[in-house]
N, C-alpha and C. Protein backbone atom coordinates (compact mmCIF):
# COMPACT_ATOMS: atom_id res chain seq x y z
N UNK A 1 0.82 -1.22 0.00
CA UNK A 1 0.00 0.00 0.00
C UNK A 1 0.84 1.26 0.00
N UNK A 2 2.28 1.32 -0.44
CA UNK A 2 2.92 2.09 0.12
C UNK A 2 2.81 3.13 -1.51
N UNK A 3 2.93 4.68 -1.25
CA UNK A 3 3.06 5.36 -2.38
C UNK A 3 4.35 5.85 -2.48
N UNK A 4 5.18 5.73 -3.57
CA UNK A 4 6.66 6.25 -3.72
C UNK A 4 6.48 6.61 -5.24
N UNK A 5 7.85 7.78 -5.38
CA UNK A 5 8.25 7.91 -6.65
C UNK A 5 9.53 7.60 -7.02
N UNK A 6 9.72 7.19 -8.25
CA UNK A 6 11.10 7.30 -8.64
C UNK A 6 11.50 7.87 -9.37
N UNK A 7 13.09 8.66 -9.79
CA UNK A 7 13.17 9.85 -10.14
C UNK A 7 14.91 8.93 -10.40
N UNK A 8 15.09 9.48 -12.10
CA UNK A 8 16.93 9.34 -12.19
C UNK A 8 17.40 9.98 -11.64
N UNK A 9 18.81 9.32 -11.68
CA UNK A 9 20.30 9.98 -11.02
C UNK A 9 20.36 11.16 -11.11
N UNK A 10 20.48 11.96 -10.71
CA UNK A 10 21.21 13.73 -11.54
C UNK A 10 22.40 13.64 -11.98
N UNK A 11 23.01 12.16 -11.78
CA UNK A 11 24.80 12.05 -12.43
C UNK A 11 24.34 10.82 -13.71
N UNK A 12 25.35 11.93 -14.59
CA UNK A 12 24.99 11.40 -15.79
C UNK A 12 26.59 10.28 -16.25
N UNK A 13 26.25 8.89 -15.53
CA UNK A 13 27.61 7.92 -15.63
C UNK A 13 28.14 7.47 -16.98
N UNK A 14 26.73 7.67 -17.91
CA UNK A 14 27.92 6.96 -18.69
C UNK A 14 28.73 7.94 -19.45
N UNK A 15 28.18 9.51 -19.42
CA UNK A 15 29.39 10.23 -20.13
C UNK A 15 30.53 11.08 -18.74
N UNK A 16 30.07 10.63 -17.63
CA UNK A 16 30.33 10.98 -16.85
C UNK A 16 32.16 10.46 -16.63
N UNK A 17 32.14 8.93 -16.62
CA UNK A 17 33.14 8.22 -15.93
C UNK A 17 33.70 7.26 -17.16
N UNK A 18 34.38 6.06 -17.03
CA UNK A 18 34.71 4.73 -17.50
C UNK A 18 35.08 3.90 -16.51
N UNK A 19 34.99 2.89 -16.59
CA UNK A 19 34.91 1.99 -15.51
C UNK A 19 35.96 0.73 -16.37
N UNK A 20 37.12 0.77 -16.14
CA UNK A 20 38.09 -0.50 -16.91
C UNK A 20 38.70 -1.35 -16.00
N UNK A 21 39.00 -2.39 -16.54
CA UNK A 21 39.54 -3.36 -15.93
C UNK A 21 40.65 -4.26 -17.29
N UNK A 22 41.64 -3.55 -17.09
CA UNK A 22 42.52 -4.10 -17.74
C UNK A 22 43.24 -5.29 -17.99
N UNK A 23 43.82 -6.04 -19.23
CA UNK A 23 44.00 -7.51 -19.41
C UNK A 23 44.87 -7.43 -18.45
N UNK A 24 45.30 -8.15 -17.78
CA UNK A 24 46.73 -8.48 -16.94
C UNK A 24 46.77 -10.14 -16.75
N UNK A 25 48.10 -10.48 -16.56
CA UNK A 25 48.33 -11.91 -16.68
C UNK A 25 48.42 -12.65 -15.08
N UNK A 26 47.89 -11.84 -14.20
CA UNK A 26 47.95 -12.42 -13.01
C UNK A 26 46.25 -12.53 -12.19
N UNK A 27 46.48 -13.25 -10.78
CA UNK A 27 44.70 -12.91 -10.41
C UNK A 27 45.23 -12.53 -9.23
N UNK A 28 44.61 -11.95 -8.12
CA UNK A 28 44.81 -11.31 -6.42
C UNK A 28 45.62 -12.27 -5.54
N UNK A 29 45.31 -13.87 -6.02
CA UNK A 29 45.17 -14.61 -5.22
C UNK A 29 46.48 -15.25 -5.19
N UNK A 30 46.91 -14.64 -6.89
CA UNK A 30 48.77 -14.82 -6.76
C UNK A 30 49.06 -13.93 -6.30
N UNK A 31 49.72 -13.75 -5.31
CA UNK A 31 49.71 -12.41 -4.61
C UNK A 31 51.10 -11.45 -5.18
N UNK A 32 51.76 -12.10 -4.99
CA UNK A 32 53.63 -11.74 -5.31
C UNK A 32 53.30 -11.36 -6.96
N UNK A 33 53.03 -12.52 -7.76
CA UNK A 33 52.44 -12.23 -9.15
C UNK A 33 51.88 -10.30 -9.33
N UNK A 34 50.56 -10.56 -9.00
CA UNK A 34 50.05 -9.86 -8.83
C UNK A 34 50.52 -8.15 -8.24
N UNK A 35 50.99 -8.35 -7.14
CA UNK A 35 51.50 -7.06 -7.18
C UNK A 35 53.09 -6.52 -7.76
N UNK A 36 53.57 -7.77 -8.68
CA UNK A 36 54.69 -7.37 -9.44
C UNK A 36 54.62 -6.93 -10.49
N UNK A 37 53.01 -7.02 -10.91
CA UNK A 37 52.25 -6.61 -12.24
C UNK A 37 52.11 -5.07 -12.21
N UNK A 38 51.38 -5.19 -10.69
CA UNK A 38 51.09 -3.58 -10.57
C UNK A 38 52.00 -2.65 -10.00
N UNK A 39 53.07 -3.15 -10.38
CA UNK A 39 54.15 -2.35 -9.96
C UNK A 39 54.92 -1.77 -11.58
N UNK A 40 54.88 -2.76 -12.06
CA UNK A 40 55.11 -2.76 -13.44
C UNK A 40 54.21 -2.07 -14.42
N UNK A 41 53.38 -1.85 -14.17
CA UNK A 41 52.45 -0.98 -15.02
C UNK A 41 51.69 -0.04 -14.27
N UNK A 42 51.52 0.19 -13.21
CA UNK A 42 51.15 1.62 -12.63
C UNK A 42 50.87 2.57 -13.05
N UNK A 43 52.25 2.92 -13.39
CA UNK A 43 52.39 4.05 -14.09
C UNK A 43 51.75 4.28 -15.06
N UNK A 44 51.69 3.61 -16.09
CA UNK A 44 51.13 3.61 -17.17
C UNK A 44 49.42 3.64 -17.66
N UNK A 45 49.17 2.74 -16.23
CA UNK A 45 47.62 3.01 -16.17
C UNK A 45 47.14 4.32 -15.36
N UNK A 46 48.19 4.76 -14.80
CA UNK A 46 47.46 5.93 -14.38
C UNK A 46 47.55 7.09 -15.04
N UNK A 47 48.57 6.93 -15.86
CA UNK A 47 48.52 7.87 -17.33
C UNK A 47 48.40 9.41 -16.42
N UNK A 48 48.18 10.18 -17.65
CA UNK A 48 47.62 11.24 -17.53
C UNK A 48 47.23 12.19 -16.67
N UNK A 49 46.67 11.58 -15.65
CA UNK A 49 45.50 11.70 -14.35
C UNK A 49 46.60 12.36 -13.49
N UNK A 50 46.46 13.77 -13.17
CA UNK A 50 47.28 14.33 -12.03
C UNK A 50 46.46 14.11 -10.80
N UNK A 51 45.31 13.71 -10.21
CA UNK A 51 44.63 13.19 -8.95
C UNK A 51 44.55 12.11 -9.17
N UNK A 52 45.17 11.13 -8.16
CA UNK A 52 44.44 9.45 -8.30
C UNK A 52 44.44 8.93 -6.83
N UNK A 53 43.58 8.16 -6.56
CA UNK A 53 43.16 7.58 -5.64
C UNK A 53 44.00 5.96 -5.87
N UNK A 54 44.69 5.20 -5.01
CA UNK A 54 44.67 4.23 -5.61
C UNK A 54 45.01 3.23 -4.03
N UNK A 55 43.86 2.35 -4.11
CA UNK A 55 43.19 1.54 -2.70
C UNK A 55 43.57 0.15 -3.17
N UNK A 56 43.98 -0.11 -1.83
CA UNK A 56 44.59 -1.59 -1.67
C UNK A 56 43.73 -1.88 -0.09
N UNK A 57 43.88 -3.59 -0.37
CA UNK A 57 42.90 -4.41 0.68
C UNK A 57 43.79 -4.68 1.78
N UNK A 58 45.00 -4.60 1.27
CA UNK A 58 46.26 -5.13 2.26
C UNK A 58 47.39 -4.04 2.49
N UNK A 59 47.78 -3.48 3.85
CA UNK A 59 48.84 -2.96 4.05
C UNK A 59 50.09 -3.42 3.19
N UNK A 60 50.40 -4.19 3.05
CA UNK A 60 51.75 -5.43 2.77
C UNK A 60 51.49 -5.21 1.06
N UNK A 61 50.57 -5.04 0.45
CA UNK A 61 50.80 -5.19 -1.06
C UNK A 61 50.44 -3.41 -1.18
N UNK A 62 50.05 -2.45 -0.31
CA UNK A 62 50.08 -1.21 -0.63
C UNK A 62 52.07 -0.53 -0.05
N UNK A 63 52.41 -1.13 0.29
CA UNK A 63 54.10 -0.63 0.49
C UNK A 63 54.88 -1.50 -0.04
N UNK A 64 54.48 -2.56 -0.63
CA UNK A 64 55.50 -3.30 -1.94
C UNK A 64 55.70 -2.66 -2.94
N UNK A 65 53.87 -2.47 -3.56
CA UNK A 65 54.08 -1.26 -4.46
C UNK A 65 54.86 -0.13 -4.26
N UNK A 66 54.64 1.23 -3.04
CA UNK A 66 55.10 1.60 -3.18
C UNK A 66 56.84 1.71 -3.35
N UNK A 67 57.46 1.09 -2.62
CA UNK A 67 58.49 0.59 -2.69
C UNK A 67 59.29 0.16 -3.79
N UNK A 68 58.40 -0.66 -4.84
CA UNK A 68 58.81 -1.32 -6.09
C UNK A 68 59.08 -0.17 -7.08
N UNK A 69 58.11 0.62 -7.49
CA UNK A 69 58.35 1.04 -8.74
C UNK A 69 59.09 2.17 -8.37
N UNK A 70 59.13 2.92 -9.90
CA UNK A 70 60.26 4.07 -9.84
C UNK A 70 60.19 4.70 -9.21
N UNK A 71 61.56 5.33 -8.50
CA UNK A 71 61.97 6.47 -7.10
C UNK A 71 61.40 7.95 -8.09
N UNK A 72 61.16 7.75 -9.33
CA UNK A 72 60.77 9.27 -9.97
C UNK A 72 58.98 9.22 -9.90
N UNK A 73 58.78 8.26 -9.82
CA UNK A 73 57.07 8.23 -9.92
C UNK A 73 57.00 8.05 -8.44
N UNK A 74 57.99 7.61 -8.07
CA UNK A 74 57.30 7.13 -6.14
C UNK A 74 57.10 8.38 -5.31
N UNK A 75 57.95 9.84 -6.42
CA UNK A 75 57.74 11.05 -5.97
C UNK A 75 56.67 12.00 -5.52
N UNK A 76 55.58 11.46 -6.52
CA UNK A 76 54.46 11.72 -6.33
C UNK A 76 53.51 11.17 -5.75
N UNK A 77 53.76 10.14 -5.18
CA UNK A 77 52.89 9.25 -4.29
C UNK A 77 53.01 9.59 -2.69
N UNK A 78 51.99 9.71 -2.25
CA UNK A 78 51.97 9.47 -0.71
C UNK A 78 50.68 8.42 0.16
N UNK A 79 51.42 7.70 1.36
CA UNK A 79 50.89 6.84 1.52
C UNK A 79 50.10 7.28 2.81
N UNK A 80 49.15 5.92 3.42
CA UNK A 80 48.31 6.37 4.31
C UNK A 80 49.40 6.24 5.79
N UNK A 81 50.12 5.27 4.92
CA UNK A 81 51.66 5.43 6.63
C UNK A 81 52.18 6.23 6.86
N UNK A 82 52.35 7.49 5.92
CA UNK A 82 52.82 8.74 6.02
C UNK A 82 52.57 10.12 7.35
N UNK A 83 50.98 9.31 7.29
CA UNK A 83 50.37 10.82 7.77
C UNK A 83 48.68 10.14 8.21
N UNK A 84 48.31 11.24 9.00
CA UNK A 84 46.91 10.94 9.21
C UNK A 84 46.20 11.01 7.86
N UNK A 85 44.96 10.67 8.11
CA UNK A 85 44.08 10.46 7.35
C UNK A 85 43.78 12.07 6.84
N UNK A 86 43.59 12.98 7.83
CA UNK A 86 43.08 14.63 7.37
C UNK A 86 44.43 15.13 6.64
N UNK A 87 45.41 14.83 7.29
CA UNK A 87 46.56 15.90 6.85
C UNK A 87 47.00 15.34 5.59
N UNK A 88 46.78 13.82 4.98
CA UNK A 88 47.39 13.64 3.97
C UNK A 88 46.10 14.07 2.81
N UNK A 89 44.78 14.51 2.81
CA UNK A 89 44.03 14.82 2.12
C UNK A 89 44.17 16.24 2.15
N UNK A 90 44.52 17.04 2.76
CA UNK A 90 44.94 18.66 3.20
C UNK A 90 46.03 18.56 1.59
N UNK A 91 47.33 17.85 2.22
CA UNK A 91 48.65 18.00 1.75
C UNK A 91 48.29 17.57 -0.20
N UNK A 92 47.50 16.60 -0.47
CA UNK A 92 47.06 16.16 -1.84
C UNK A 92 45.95 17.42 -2.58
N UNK A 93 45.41 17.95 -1.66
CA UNK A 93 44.77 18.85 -2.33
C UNK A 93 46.05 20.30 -2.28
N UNK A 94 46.40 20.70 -1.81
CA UNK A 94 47.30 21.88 -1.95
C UNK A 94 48.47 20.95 -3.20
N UNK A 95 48.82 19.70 -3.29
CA UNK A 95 49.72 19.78 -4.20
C UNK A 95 48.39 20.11 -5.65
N UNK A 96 47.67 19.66 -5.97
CA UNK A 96 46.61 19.77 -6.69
C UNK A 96 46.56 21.23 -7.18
N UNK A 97 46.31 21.67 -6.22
CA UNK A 97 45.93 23.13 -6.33
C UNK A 97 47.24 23.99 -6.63
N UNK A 98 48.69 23.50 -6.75
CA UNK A 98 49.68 23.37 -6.91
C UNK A 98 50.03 23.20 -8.87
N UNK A 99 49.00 22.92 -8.81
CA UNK A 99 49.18 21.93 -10.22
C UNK A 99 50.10 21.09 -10.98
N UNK A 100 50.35 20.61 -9.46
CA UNK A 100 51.53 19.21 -9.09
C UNK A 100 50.46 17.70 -9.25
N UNK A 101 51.52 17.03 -9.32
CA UNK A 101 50.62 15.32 -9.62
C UNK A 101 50.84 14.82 -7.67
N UNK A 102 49.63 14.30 -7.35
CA UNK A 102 49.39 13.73 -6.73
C UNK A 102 48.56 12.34 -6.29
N UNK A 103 49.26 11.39 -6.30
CA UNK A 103 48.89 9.87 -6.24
C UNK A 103 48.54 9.65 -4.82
N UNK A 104 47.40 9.35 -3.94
CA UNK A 104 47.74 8.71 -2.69
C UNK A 104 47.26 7.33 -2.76
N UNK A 105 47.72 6.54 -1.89
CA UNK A 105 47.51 4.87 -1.51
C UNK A 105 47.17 5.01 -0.34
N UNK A 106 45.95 4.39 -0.38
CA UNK A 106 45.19 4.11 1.06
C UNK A 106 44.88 2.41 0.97
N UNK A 107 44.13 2.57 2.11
CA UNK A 107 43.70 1.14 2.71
C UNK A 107 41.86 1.48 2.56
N UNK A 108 41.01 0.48 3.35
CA UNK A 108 39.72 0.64 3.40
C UNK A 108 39.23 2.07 3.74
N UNK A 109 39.77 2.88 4.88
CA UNK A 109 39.41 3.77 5.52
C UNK A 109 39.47 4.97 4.42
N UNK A 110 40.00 4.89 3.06
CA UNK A 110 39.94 5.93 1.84
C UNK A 110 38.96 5.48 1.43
N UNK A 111 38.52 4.32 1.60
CA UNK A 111 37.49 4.19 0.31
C UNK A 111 35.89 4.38 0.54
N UNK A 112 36.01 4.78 2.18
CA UNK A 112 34.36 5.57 1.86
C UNK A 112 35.41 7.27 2.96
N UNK A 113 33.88 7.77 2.80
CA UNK A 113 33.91 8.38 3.69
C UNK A 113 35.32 10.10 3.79
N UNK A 114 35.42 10.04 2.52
CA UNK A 114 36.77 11.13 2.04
C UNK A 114 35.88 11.76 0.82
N UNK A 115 35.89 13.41 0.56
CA UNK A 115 35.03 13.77 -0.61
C UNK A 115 36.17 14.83 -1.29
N UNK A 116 36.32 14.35 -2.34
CA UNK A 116 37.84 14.97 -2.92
C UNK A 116 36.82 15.47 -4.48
N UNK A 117 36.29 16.24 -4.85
CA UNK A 117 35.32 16.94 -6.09
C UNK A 117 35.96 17.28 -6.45
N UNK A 118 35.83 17.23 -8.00
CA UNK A 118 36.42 18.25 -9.32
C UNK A 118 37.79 17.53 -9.10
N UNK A 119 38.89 18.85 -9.59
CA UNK A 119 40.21 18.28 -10.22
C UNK A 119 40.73 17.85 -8.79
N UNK A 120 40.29 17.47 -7.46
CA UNK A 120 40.89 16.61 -6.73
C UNK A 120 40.83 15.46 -7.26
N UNK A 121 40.01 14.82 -7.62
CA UNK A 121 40.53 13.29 -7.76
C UNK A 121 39.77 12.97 -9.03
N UNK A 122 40.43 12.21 -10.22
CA UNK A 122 39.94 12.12 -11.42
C UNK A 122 40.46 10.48 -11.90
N UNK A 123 40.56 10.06 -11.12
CA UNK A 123 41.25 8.66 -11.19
C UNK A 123 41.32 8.11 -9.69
N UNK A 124 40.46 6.73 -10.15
CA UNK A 124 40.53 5.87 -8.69
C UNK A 124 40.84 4.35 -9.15
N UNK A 125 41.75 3.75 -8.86
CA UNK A 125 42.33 2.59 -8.96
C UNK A 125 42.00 1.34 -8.00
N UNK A 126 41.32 0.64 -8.40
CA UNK A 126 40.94 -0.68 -6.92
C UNK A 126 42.26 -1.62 -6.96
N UNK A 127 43.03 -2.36 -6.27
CA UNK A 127 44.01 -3.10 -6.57
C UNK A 127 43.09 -4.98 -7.24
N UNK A 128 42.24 -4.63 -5.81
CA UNK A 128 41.32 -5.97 -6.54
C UNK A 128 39.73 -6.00 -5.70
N UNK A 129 38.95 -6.61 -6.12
CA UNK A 129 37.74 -6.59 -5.22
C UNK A 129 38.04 -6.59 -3.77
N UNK A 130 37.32 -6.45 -3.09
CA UNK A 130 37.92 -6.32 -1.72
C UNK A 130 36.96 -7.52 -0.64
N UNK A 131 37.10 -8.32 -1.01
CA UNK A 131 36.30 -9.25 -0.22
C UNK A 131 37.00 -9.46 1.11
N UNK A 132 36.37 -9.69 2.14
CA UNK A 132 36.41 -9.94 3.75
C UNK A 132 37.66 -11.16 3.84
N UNK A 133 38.57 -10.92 4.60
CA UNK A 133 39.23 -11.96 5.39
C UNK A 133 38.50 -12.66 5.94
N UNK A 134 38.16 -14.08 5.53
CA UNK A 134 37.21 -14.85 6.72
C UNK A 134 38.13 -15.24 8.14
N UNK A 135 38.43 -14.49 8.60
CA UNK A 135 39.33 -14.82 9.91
C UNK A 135 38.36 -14.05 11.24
N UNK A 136 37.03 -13.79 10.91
CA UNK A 136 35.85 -13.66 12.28
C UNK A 136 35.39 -14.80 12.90
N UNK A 137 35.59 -15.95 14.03
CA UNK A 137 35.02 -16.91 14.51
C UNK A 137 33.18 -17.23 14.31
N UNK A 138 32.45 -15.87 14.45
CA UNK A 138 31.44 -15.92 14.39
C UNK A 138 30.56 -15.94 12.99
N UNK A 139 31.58 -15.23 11.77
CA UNK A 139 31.58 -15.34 10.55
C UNK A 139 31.46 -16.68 9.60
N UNK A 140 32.55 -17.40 10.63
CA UNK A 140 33.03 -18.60 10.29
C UNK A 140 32.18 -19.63 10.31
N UNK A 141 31.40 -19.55 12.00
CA UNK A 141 30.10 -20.50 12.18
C UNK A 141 28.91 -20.14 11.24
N UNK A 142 28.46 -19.10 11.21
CA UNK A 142 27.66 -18.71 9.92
C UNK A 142 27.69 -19.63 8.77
N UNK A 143 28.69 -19.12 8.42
CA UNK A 143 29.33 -20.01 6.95
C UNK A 143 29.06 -21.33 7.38
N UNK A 144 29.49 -22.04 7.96
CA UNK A 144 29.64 -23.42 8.46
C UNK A 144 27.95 -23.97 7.99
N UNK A 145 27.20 -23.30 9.12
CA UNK A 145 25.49 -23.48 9.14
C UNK A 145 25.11 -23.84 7.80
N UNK A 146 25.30 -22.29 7.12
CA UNK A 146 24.95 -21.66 5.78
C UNK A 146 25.14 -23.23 4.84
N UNK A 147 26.42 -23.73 4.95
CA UNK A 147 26.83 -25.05 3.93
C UNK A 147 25.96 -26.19 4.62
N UNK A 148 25.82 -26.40 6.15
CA UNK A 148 24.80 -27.63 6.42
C UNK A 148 23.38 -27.60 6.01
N UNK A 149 22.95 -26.09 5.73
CA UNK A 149 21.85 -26.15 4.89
C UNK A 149 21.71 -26.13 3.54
N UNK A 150 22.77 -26.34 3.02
CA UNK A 150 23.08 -26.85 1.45
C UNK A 150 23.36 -25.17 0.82
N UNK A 151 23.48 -23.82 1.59
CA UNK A 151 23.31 -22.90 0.97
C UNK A 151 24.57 -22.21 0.62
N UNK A 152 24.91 -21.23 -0.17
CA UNK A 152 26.50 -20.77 -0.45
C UNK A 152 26.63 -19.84 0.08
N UNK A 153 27.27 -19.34 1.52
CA UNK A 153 27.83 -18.31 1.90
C UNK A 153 28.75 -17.57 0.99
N UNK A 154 29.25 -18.00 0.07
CA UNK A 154 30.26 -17.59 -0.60
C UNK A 154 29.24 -16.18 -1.50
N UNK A 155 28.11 -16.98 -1.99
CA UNK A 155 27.30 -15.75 -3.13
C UNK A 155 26.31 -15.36 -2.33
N UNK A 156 26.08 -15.27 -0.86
CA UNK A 156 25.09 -15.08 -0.09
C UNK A 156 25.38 -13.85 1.26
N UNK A 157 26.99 -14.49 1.33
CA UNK A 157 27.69 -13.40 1.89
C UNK A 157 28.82 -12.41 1.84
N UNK A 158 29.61 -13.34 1.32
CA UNK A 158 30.66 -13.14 0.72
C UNK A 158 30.63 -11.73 -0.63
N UNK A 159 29.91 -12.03 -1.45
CA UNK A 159 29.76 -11.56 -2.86
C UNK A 159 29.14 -9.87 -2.49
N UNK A 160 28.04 -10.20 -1.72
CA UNK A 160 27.28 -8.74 -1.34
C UNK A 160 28.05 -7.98 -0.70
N UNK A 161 28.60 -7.99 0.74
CA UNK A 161 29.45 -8.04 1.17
C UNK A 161 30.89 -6.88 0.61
N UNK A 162 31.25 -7.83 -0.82
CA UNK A 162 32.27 -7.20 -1.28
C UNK A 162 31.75 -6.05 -2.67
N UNK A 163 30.44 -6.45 -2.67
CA UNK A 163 29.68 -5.27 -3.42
C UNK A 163 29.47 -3.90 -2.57
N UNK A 164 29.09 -4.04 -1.62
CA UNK A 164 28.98 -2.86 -0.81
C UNK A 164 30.15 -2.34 -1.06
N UNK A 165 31.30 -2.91 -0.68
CA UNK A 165 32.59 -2.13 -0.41
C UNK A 165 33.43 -1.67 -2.20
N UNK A 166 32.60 -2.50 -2.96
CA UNK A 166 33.15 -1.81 -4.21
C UNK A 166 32.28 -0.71 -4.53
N UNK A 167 31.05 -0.74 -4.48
CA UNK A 167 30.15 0.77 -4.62
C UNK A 167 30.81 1.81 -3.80
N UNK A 168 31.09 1.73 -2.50
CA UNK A 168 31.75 3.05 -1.64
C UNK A 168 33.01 3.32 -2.29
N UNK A 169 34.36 2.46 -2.86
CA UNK A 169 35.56 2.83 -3.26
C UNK A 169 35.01 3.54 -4.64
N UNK A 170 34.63 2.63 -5.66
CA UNK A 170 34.29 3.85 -6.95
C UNK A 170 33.16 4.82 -6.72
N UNK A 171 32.48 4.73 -5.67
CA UNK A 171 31.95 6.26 -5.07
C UNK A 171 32.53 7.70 -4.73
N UNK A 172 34.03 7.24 -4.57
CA UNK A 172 34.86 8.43 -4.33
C UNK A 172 34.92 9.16 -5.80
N UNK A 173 34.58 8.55 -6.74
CA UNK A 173 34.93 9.21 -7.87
C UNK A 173 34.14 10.63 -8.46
N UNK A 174 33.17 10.20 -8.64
CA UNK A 174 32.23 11.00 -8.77
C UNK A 174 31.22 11.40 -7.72
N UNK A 175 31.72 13.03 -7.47
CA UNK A 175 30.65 13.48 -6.09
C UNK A 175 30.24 14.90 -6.25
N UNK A 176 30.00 15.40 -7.55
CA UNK A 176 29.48 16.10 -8.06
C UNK A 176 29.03 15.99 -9.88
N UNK A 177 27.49 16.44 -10.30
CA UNK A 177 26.74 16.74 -11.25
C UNK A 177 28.18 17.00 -12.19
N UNK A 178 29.32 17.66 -11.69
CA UNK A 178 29.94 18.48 -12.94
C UNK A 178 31.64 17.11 -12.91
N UNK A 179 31.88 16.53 -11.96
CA UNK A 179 32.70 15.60 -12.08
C UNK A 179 33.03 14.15 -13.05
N UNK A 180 34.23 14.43 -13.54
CA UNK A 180 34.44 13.55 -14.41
C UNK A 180 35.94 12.14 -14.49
N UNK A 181 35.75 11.33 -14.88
CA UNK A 181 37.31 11.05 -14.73
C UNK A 181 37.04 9.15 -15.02
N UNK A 182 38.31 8.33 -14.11
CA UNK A 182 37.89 6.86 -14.94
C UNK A 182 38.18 6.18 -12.81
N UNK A 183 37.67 4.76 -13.07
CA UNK A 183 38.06 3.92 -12.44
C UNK A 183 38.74 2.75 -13.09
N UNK A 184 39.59 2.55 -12.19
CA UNK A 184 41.02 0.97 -12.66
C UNK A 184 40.39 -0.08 -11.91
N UNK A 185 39.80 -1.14 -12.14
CA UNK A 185 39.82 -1.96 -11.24
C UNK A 185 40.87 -3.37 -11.44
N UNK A 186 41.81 -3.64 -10.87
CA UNK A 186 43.19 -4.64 -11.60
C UNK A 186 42.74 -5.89 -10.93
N UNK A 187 41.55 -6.64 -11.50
CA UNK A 187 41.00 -8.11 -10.87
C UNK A 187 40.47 -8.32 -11.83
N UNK A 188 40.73 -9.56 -12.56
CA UNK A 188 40.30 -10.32 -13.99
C UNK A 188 38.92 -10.86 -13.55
N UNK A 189 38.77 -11.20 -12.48
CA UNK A 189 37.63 -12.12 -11.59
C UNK A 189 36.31 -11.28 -12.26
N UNK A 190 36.53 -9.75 -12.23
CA UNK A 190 35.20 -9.31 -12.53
C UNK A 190 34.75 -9.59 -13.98
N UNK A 191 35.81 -10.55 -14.91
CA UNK A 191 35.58 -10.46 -16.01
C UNK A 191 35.56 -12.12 -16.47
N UNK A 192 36.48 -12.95 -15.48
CA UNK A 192 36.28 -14.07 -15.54
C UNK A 192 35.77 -15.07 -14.64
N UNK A 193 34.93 -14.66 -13.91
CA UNK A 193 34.13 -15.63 -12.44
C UNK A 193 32.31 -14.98 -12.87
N UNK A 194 31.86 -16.00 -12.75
CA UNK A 194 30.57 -15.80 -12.79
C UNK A 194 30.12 -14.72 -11.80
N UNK A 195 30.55 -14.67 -10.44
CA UNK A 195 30.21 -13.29 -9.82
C UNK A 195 30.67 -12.05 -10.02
N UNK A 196 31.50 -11.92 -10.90
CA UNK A 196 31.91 -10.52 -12.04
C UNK A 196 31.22 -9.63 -12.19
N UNK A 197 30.02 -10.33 -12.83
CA UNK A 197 28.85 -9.63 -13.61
C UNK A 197 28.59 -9.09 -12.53
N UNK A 198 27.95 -10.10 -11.57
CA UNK A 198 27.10 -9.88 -11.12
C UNK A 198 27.82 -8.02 -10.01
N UNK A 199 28.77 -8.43 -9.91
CA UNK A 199 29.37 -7.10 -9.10
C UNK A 199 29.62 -5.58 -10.44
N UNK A 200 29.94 -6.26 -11.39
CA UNK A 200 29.69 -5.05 -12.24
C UNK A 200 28.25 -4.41 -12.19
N UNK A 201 27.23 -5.59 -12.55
CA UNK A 201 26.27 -4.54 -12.58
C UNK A 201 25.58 -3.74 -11.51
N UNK A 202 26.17 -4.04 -10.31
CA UNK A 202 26.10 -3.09 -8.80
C UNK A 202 26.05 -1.93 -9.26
N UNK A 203 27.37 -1.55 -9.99
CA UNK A 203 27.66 -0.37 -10.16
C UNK A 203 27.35 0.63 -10.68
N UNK A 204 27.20 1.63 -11.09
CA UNK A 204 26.74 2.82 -11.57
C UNK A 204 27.55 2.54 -13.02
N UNK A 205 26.32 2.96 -14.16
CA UNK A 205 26.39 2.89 -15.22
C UNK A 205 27.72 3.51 -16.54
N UNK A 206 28.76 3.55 -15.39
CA UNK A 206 29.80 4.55 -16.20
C UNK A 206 30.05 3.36 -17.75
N UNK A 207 31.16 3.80 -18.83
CA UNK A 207 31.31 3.36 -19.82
C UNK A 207 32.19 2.01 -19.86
N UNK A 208 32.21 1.57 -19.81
CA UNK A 208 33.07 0.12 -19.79
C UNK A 208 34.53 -0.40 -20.56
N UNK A 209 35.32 -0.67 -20.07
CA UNK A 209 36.13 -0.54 -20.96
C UNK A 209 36.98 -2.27 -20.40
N UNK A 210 36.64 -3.46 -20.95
CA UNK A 210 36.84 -4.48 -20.15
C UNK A 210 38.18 -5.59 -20.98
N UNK A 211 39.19 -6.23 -20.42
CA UNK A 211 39.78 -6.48 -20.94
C UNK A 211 40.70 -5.88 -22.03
N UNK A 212 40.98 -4.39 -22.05
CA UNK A 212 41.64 -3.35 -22.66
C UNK A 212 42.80 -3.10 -22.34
């Protein structure tokens, strides 16, 4: 009995953004692989983009990277070990406003809850989906149950779960009507696991650019 309306976005995604996920020859789960890839091409995917956001699930593969690639690109990077959370978003917007390149690497705590508009941030990079450490005891029994009733925690909890947390990270991107720019996401999974799709189409309608 309930009366509601519905009304579109006022953000217009698909000329708004792109949303890519580039070929790469590794998956998350090789881990060493994997972040020797994105050390190796970084740079290159972040091209252009003097603001970038670029979020990792793990402390340990966000300071390999930094560490790994070039001491001339590592110039422009700053990390979340650096500095608090306020002062290193202070320090990225004055280089910005600088019209200096500024890269930061965060952990979860960047990926909601930070509002960086316009030429602050025009590039946001995921390292890989960000699904939960199952290392919660109470998580664990869940799951356990979940399989004695024949059901899949994996696409029941697991999957949603890591949808939420991919809507809030490419949420940083666009946070204004007039904002424009791309998301990286470096996980083949969204392109080769049946729950791919299903996490792509979570997302807001930006342009696609898959296996590129």
């Amino acid at each position: 009995d309930s009366v509601f309306h519905t009304v579109p976005s006022p953000f217009d995604f698909p000329n708004a953004g792109v949303l890519r996920v580039p070929m790469m020859r590794s998956l998350p789960n090789q881990s060493q692989m994997h972040t020797d890839e994105i050390i190796e091409h970084l740079e290159d995917w972040i091209g252009e983009h003097d603001a970038s956001l670029v979020l990792f699930s793990s402390r340990k593969q966000m300071n390999d990277v930094f560490f790994g690639v070039d001491r001339t690109f590592r110039a422009d990077i700053m990390t979340q070990d650096d500095m608090g959370k306020q002062e290193l978003i202070q320090k990225h917007k004055q280089k910005i406003d600088r019209k200096e390149k500024s890269i930061l690497f965060g952990l979860a705590s960047l990926a909601e809850g930070i509002d960086l508009p316009g030429k602050y941030l025009t590039h946001v990079v995921i390292a890989k989906i960000p699904f939960a450490v199952p290392n919660d005891p109470l998580e664990q029994s869940i799951a356990e149950w979940m399989e004695s009733q024949g059901r899949n925690p994996f696409m029941e909890i697991s999957v949603p779960e890591a949808s939420l947390r991919l809507i809030q990270a490419c949420g940083r991107l666009i946070r204004t009507e007039q904002d424009t720019g791309q998301i990286t996401i470096l996980d083949q999974r969204l392109i080769t696991k049946r729950y791919g799709s299903l996490l792509l189409n979570s997302l807001p309608p930006y342009r696609r650019a898959l296996g590129v």
